[in-house]
N, C-alpha and C. Protein backbone atom coordinates (compact mmCIF):
# COMPACT_ATOMS: atom_id res chain seq x y z
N UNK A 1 156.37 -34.57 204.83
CA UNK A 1 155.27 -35.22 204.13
C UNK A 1 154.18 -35.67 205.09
N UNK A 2 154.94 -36.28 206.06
CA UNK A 2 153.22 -36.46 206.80
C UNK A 2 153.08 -35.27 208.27
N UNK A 3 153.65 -34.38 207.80
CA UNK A 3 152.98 -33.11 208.88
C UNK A 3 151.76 -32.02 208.21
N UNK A 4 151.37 -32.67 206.92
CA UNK A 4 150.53 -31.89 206.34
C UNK A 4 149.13 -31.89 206.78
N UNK A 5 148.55 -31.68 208.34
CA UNK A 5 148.07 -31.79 208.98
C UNK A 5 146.35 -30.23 208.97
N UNK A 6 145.31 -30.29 208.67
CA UNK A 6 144.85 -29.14 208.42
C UNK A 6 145.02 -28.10 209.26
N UNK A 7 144.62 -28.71 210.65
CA UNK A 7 145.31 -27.71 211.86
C UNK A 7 146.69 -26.73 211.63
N UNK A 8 147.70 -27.16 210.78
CA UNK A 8 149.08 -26.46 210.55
C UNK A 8 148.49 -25.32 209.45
N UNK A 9 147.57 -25.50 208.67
CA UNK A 9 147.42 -24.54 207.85
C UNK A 9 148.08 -24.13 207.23
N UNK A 10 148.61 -24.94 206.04
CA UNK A 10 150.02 -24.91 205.35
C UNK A 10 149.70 -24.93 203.75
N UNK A 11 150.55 -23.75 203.00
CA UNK A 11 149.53 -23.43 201.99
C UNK A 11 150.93 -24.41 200.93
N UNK A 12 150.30 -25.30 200.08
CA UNK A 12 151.08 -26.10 199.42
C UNK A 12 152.15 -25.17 198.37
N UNK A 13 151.24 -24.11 198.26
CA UNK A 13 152.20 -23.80 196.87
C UNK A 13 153.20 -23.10 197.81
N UNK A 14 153.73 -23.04 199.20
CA UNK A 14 155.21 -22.87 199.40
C UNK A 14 156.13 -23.83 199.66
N UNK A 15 155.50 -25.03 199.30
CA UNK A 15 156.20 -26.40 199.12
C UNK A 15 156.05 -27.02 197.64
N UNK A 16 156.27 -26.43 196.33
CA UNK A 16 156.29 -27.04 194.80
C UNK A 16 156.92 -28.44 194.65
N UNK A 17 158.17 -28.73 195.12
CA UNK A 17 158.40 -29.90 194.64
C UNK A 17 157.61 -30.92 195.58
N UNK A 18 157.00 -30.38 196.65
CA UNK A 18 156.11 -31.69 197.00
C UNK A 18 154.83 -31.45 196.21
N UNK A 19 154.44 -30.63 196.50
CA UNK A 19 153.06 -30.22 195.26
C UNK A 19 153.56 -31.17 193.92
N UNK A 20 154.64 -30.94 193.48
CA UNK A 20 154.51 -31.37 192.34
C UNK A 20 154.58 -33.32 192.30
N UNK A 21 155.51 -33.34 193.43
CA UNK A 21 155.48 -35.11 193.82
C UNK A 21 153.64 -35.55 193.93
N UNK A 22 153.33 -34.77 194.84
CA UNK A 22 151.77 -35.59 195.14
C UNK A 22 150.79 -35.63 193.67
N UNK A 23 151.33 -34.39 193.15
CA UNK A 23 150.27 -34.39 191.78
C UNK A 23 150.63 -35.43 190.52
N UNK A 24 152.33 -35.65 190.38
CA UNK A 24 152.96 -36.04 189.63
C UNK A 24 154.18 -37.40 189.52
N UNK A 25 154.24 -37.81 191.24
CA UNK A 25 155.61 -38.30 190.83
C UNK A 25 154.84 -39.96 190.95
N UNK A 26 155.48 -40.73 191.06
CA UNK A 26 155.41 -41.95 190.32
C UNK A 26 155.00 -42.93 191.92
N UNK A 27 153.86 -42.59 192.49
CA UNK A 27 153.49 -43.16 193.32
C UNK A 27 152.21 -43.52 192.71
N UNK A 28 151.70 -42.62 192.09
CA UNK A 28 150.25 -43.18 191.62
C UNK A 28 150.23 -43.69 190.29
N UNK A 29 151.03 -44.59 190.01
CA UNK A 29 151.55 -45.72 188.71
C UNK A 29 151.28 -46.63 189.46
N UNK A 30 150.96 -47.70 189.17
CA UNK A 30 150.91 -48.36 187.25
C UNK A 30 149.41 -47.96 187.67
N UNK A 31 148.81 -48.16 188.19
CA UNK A 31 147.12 -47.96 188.22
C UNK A 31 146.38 -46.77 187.68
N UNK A 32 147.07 -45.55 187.44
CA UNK A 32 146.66 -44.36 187.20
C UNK A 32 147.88 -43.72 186.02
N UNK A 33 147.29 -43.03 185.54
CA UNK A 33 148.59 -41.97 184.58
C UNK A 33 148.88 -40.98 185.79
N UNK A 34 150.43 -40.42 185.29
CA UNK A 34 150.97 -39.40 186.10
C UNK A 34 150.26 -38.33 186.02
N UNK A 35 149.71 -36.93 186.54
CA UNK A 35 149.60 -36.12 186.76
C UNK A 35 147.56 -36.48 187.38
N UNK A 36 147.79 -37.67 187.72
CA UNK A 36 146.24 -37.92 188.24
C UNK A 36 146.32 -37.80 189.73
N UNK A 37 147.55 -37.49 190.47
CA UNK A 37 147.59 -37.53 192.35
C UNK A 37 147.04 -36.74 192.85
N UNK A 38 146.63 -35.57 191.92
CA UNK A 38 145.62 -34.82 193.01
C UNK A 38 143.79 -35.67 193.24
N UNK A 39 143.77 -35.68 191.82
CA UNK A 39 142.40 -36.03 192.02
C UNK A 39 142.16 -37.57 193.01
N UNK A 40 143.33 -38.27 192.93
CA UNK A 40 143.60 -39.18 193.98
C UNK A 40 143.26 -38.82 195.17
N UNK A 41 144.39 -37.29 195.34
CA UNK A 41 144.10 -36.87 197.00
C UNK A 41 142.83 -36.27 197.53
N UNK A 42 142.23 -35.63 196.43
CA UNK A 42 141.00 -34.78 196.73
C UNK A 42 140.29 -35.55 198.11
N UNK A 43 139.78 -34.91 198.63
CA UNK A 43 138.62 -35.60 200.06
C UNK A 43 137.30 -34.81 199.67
N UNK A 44 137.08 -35.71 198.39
CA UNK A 44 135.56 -35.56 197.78
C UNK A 44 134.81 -36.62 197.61
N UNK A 45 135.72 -37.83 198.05
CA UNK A 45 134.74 -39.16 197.35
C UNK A 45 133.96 -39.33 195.95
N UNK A 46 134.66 -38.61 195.10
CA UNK A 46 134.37 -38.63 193.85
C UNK A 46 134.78 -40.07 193.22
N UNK A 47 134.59 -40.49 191.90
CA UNK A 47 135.15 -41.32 190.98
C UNK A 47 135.36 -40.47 189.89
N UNK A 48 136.72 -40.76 189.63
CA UNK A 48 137.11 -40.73 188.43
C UNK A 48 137.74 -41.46 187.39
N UNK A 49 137.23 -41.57 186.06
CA UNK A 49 137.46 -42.21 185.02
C UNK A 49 138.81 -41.70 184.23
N UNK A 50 140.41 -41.83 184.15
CA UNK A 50 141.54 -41.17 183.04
C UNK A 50 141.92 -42.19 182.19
N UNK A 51 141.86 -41.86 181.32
CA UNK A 51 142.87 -42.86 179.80
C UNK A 51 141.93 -44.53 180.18
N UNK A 52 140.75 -44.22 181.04
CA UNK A 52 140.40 -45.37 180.99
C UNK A 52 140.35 -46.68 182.31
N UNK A 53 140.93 -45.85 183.00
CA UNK A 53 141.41 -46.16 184.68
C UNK A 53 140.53 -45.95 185.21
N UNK A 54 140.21 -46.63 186.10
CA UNK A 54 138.76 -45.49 187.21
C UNK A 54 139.51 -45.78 187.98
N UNK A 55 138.70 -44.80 189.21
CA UNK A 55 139.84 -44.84 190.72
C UNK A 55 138.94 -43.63 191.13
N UNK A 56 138.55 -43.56 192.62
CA UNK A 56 138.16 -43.24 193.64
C UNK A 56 138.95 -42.44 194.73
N UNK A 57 138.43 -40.64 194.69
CA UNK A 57 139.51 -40.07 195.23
C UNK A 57 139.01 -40.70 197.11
N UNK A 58 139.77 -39.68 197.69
CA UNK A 58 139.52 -40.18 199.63
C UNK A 58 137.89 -39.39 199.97
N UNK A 59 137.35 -39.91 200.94
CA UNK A 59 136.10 -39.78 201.33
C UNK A 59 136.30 -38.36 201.12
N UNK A 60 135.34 -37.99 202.13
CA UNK A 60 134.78 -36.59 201.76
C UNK A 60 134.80 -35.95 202.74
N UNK A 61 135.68 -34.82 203.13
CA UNK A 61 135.58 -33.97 203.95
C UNK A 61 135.97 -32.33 203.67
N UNK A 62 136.27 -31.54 204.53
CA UNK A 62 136.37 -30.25 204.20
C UNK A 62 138.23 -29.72 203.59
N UNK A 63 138.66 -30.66 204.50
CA UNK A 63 140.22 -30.48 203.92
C UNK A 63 140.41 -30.04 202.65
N UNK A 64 142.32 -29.94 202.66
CA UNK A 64 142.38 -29.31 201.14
C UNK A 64 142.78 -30.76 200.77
N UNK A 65 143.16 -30.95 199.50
CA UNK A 65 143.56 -32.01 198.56
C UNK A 65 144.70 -32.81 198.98
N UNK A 66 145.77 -31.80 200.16
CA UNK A 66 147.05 -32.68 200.56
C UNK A 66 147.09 -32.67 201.83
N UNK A 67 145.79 -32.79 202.20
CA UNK A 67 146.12 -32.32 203.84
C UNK A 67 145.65 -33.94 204.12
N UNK A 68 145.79 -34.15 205.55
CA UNK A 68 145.95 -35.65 205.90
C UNK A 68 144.01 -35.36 206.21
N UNK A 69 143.32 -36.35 206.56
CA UNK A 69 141.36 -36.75 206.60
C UNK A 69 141.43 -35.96 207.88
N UNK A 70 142.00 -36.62 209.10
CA UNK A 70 141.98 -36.14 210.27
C UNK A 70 142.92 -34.56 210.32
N UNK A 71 142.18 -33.91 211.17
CA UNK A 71 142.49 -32.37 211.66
C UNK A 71 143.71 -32.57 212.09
N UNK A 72 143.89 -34.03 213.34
CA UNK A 72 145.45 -34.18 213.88
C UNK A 72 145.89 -32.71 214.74
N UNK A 73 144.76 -31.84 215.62
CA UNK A 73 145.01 -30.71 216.28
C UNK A 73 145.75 -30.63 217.39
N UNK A 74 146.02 -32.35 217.85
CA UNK A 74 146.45 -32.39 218.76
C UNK A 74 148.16 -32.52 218.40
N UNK A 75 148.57 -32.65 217.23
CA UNK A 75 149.82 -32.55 217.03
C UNK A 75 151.26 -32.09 218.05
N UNK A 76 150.75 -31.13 218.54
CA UNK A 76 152.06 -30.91 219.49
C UNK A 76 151.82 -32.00 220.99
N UNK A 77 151.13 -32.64 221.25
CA UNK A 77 150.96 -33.38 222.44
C UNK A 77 152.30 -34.35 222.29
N UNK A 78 152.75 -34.71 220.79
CA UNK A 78 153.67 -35.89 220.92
C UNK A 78 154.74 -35.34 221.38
N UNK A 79 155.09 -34.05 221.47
CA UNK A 79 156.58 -33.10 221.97
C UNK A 79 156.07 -33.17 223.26
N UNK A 80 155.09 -33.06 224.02
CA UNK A 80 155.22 -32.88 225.40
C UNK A 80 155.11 -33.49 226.25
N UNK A 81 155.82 -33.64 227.86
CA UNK A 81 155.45 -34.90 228.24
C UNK A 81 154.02 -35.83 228.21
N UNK A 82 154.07 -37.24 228.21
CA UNK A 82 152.87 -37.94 227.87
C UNK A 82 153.11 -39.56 228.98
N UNK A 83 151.87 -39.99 228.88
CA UNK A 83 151.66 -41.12 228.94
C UNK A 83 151.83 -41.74 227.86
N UNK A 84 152.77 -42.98 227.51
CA UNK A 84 151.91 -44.16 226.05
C UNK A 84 151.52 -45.13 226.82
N UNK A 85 150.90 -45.31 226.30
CA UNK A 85 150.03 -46.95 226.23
C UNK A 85 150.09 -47.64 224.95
N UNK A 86 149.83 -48.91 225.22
CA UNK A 86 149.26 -49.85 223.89
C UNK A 86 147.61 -50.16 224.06
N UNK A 87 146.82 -50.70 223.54
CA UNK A 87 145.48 -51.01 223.83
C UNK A 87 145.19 -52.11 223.91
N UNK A 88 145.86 -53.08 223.52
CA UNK A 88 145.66 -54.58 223.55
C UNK A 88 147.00 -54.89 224.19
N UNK A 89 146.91 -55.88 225.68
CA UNK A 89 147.76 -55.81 226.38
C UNK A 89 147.18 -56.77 227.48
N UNK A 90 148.12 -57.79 228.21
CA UNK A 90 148.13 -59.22 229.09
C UNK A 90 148.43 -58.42 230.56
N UNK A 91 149.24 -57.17 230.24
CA UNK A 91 149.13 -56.45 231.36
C UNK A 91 149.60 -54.81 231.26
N UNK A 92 149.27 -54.35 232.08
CA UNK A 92 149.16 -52.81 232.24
C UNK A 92 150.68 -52.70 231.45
N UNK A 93 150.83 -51.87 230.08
CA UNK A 93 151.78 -51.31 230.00
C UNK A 93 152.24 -49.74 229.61
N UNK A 94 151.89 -49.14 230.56
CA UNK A 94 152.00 -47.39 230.28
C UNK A 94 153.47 -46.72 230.55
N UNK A 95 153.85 -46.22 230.20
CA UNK A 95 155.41 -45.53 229.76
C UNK A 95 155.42 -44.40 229.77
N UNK A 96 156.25 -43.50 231.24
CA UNK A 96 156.03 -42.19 231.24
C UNK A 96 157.02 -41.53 230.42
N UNK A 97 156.74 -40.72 229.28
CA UNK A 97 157.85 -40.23 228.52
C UNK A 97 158.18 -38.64 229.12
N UNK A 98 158.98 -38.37 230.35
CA UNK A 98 159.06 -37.07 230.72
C UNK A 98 159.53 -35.76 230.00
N UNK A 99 160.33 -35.68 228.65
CA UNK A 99 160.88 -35.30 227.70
C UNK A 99 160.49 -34.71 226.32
N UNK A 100 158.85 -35.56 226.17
CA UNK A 100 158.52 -35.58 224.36
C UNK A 100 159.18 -36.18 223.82
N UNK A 101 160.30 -37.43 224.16
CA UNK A 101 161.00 -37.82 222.93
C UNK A 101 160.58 -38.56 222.41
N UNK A 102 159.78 -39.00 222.65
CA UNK A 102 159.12 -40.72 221.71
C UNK A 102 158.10 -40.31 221.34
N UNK A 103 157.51 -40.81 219.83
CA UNK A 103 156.50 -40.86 219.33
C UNK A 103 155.70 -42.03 219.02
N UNK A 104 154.65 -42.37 219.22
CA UNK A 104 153.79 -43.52 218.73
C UNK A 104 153.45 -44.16 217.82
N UNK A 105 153.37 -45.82 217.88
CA UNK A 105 153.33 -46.05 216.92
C UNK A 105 152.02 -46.78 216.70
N UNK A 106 151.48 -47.41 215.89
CA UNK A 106 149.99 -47.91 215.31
C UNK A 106 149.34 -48.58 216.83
N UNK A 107 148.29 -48.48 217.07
CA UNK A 107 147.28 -49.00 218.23
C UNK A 107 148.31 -49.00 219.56
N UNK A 108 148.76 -47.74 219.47
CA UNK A 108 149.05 -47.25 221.08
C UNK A 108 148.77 -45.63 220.96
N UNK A 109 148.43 -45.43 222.36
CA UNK A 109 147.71 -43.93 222.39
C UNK A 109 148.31 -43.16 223.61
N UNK A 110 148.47 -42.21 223.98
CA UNK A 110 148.76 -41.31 224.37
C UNK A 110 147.97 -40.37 225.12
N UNK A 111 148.93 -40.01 226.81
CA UNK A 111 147.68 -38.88 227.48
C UNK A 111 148.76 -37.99 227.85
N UNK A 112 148.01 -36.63 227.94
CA UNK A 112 148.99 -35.18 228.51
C UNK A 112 148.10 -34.83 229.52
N UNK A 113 148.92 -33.60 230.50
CA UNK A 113 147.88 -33.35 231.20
C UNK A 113 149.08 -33.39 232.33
N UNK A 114 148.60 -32.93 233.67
CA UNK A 114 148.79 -33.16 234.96
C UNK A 114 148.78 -34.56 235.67
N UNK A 115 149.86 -34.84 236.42
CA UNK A 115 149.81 -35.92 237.35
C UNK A 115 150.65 -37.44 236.91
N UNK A 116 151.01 -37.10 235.26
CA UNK A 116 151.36 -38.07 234.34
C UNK A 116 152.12 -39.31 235.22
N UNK A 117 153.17 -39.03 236.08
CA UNK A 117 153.79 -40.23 236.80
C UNK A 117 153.20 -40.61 237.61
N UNK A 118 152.28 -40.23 238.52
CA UNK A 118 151.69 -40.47 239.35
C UNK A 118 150.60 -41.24 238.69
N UNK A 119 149.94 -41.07 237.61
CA UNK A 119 148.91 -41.81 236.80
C UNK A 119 150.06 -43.39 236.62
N UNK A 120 150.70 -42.45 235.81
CA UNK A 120 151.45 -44.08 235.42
C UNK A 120 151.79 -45.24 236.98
N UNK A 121 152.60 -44.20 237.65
CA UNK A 121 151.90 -45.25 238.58
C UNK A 121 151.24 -46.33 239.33
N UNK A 122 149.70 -45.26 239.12
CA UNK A 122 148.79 -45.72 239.87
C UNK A 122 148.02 -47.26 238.84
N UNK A 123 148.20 -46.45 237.54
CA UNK A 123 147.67 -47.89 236.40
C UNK A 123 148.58 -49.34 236.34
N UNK A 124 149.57 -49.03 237.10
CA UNK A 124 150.61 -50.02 237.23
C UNK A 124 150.38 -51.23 238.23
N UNK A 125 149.77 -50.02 239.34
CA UNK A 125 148.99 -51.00 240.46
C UNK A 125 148.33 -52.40 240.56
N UNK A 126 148.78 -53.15 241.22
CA UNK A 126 147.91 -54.63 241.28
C UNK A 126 146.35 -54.04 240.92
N UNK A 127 146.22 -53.52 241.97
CA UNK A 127 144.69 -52.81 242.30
C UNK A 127 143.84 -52.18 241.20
N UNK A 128 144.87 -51.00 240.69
CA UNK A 128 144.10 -50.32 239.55
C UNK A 128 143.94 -51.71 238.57
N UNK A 129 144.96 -52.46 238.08
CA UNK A 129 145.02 -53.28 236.86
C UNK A 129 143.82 -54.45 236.80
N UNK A 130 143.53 -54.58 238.34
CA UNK A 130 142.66 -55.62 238.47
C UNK A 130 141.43 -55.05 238.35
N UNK A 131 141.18 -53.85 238.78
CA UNK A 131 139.80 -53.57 238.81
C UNK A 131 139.80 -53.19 237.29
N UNK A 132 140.79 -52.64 236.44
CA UNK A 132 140.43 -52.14 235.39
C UNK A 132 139.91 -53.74 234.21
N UNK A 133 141.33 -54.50 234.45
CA UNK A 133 141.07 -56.05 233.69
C UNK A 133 139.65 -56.72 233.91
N UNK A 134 139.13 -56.74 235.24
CA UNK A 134 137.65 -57.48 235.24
C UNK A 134 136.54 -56.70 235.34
N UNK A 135 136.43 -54.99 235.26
CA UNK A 135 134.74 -54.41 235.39
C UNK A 135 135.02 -53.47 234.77
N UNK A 136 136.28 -53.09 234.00
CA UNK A 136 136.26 -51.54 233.19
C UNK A 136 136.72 -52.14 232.05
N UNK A 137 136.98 -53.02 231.09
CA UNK A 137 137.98 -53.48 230.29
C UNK A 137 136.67 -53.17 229.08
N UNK A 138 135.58 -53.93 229.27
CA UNK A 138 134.76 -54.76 228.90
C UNK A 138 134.62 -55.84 228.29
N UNK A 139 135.34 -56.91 228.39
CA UNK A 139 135.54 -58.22 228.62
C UNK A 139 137.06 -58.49 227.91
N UNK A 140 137.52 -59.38 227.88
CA UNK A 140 138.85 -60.38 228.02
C UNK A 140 139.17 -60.14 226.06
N UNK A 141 140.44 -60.47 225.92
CA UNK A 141 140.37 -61.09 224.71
C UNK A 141 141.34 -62.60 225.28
N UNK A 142 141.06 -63.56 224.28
CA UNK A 142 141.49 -64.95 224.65
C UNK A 142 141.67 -65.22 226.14
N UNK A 143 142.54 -65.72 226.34
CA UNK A 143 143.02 -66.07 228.05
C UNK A 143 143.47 -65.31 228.84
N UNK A 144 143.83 -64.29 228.38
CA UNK A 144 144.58 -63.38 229.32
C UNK A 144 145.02 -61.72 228.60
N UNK A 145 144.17 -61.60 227.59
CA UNK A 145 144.69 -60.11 226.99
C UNK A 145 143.29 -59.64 227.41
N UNK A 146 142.98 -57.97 227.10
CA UNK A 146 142.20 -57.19 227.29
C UNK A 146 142.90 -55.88 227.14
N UNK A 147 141.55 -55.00 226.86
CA UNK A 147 141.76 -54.04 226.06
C UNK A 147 142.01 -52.57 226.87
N UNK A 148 142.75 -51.53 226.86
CA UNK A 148 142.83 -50.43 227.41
C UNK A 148 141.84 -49.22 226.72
N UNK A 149 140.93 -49.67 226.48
CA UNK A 149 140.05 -48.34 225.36
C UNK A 149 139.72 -46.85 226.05
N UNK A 150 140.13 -45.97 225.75
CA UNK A 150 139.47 -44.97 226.09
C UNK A 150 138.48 -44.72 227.06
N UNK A 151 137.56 -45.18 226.13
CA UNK A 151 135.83 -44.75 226.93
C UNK A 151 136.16 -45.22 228.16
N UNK A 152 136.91 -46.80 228.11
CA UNK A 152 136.75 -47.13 229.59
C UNK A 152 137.76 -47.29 230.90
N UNK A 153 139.03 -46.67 229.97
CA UNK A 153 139.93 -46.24 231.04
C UNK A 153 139.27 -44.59 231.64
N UNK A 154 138.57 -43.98 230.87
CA UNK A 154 138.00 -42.20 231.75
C UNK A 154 137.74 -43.22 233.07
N UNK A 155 136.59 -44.05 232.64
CA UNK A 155 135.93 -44.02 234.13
C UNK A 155 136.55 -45.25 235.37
N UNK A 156 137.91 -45.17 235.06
CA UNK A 156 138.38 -45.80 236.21
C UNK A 156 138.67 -44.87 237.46
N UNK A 157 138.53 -45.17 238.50
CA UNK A 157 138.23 -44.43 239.28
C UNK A 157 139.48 -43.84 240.16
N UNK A 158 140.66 -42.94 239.62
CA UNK A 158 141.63 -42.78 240.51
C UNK A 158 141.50 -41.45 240.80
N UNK A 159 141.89 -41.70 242.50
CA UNK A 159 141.69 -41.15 243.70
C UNK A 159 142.93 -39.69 242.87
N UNK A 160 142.26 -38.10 243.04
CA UNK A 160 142.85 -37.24 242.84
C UNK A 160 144.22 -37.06 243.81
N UNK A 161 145.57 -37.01 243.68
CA UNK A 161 146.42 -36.93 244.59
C UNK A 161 146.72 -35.62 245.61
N UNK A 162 147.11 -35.55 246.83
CA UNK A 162 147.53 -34.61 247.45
C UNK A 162 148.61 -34.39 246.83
N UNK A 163 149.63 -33.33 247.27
CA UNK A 163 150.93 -33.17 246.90
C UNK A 163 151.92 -34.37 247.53
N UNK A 164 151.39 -34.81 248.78
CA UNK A 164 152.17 -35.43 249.35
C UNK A 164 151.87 -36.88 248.80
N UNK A 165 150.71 -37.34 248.97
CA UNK A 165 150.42 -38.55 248.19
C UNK A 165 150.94 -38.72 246.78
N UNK A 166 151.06 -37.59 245.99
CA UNK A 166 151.66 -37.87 244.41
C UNK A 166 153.38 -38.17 244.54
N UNK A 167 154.01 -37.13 245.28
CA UNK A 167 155.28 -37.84 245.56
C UNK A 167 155.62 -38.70 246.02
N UNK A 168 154.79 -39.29 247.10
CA UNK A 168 155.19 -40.64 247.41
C UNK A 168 155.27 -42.07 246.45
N UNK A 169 153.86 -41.59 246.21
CA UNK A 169 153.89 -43.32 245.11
C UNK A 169 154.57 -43.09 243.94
N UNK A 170 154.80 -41.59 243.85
CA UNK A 170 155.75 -41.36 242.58
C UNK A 170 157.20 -41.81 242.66
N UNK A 171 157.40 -41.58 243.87
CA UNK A 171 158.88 -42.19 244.15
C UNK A 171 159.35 -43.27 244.81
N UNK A 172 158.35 -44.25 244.95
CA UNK A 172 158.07 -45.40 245.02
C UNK A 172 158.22 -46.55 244.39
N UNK A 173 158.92 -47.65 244.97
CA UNK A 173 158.85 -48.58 243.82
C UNK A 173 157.74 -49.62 244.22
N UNK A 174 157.62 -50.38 242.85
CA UNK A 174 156.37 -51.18 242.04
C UNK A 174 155.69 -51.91 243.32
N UNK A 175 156.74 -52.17 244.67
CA UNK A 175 155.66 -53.35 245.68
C UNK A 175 155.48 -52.17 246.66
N UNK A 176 156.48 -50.97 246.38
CA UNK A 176 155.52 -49.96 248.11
C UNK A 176 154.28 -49.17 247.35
N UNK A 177 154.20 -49.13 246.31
CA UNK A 177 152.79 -48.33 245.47
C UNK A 177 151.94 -49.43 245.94
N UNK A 178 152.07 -51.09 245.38
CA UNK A 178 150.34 -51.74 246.05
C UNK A 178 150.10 -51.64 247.29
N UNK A 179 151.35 -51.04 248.30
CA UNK A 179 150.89 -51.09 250.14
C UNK A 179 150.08 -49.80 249.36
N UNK A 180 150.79 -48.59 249.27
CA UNK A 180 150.19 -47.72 249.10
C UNK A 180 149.05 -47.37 249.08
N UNK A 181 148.92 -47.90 247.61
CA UNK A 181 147.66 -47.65 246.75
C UNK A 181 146.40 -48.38 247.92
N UNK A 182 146.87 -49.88 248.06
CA UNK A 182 145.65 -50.47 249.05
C UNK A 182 145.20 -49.57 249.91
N UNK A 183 146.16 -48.82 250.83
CA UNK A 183 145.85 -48.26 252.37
C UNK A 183 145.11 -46.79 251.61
N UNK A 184 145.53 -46.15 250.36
CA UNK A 184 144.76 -45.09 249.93
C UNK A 184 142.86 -45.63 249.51
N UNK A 185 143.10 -46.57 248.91
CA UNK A 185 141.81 -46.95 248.83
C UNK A 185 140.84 -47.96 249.93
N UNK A 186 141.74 -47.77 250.98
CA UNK A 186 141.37 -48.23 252.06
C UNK A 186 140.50 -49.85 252.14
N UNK A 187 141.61 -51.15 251.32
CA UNK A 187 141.63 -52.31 251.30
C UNK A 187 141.73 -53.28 252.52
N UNK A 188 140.93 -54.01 252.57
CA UNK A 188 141.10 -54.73 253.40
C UNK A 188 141.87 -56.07 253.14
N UNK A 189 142.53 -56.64 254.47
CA UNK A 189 143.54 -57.50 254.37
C UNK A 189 143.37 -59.11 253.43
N UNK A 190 141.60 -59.18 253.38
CA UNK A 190 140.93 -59.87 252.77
C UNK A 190 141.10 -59.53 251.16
N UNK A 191 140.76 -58.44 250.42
CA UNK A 191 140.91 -58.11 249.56
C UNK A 191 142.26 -58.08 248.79
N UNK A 192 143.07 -57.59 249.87
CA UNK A 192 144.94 -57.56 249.60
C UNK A 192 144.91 -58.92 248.55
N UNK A 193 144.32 -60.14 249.48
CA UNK A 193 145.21 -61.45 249.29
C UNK A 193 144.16 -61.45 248.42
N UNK A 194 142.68 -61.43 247.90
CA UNK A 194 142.11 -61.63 246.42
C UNK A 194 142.71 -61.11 245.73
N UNK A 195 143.16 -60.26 245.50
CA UNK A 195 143.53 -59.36 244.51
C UNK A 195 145.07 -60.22 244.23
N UNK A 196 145.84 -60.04 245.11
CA UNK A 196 146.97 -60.82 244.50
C UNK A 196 147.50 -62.40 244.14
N UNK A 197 145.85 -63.02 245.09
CA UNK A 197 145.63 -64.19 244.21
C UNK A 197 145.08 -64.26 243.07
N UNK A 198 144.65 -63.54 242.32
CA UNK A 198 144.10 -63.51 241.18
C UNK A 198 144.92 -63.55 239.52
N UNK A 199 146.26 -63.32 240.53
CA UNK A 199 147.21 -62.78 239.19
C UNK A 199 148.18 -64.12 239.01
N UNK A 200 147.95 -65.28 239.80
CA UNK A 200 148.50 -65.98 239.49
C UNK A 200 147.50 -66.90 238.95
């Protein structure tokens, strides 16, 4: 039911008893008569008036009638390895899933791609977290949360890895990555101690 995704290109009538659930079964009661779920599902932004009911199908797009608003093309990314994140967060929390086994759940997002542990990593960093929390975040929520958004995690600035540099901090634990990371971004001993006074 919810892989009906337009990207899959999935023609309903080789699925009838769901065809017939979405058009017919007793989800779109008490507010509507039965056999009104399509015009429910349509993505026409129409209104329609039955037995006296009005009701408003889903906005308007090109989809078919049971397909979900969003394309969702990226569908296979949740099988392959990923980054998660959450977006609202007191501190860096990214989770390398090496496997595909976990899937996401509401306001946490997901990256594929090359370098994934080594990213996770590096966002783990005193360094990355601080520079990202006070000049990439774009500002605080309450006392101590802030936001991981998109737009402004792209432009944080991590250093592309050698082969040798990615295994190291990859196999590294959480206090030899901030020597690390510092001496890669070439910190000074001054900075070391701002930076890790800051977190208390």
């Amino acid at each position: 039911m919810i892989c009906t995704f337009p990207s899959k290109h999935y023609d309903i009538n080789d699925f009838p008893a769901i065809k017939d659930w979405l058009i017919n079964g007793d989800w779109v009661l008490p507010t509507s008569p039965i056999g009104t779920g399509k015009l429910r599902l349509e993505q026409t932004g129409s209104e329609h008036i039955v037995n006296g009911n009005k009701f408003k199908s889903r906005k308007k797009t090109n989809n078919e009638w049971f397909e979900t608003q969003d394309s969702i093309s990226y569908w296979d990314d949740f099988n392959k390895p990923k980054l998660m994140y959450s977006e609202i967060v007191q501190e860096p929390r990214f989770y390398f899933d090496a496997n595909g086994s976990f899937y996401n759940e509401a306001t946490s997002f997901l990256m594929t791609g090359e370098h994934l542990e080594y990213l996770q990593k590096m966002l783990h960093s005193k360094l990355l977290a601080f520079a990202f929390k006070h000049y990439y975040a774009g500002g605080g929520l309450g006392e101590s949360g802030f936001r991981y958004k998109k737009a402004f995690l792209e432009k944080l600035p991590i250093i592309k890895p050698t082969t040798e540099v990615e295994k190291t901090i990859t196999n590294s634990s959480e206090t030899a990555v901030d020597d690390l990371v510092a001496k890669l971004y070439d910190l000074s001993d001054s900075e070391i101690q701002f930076i890790s006074s800051s977190d208390k």
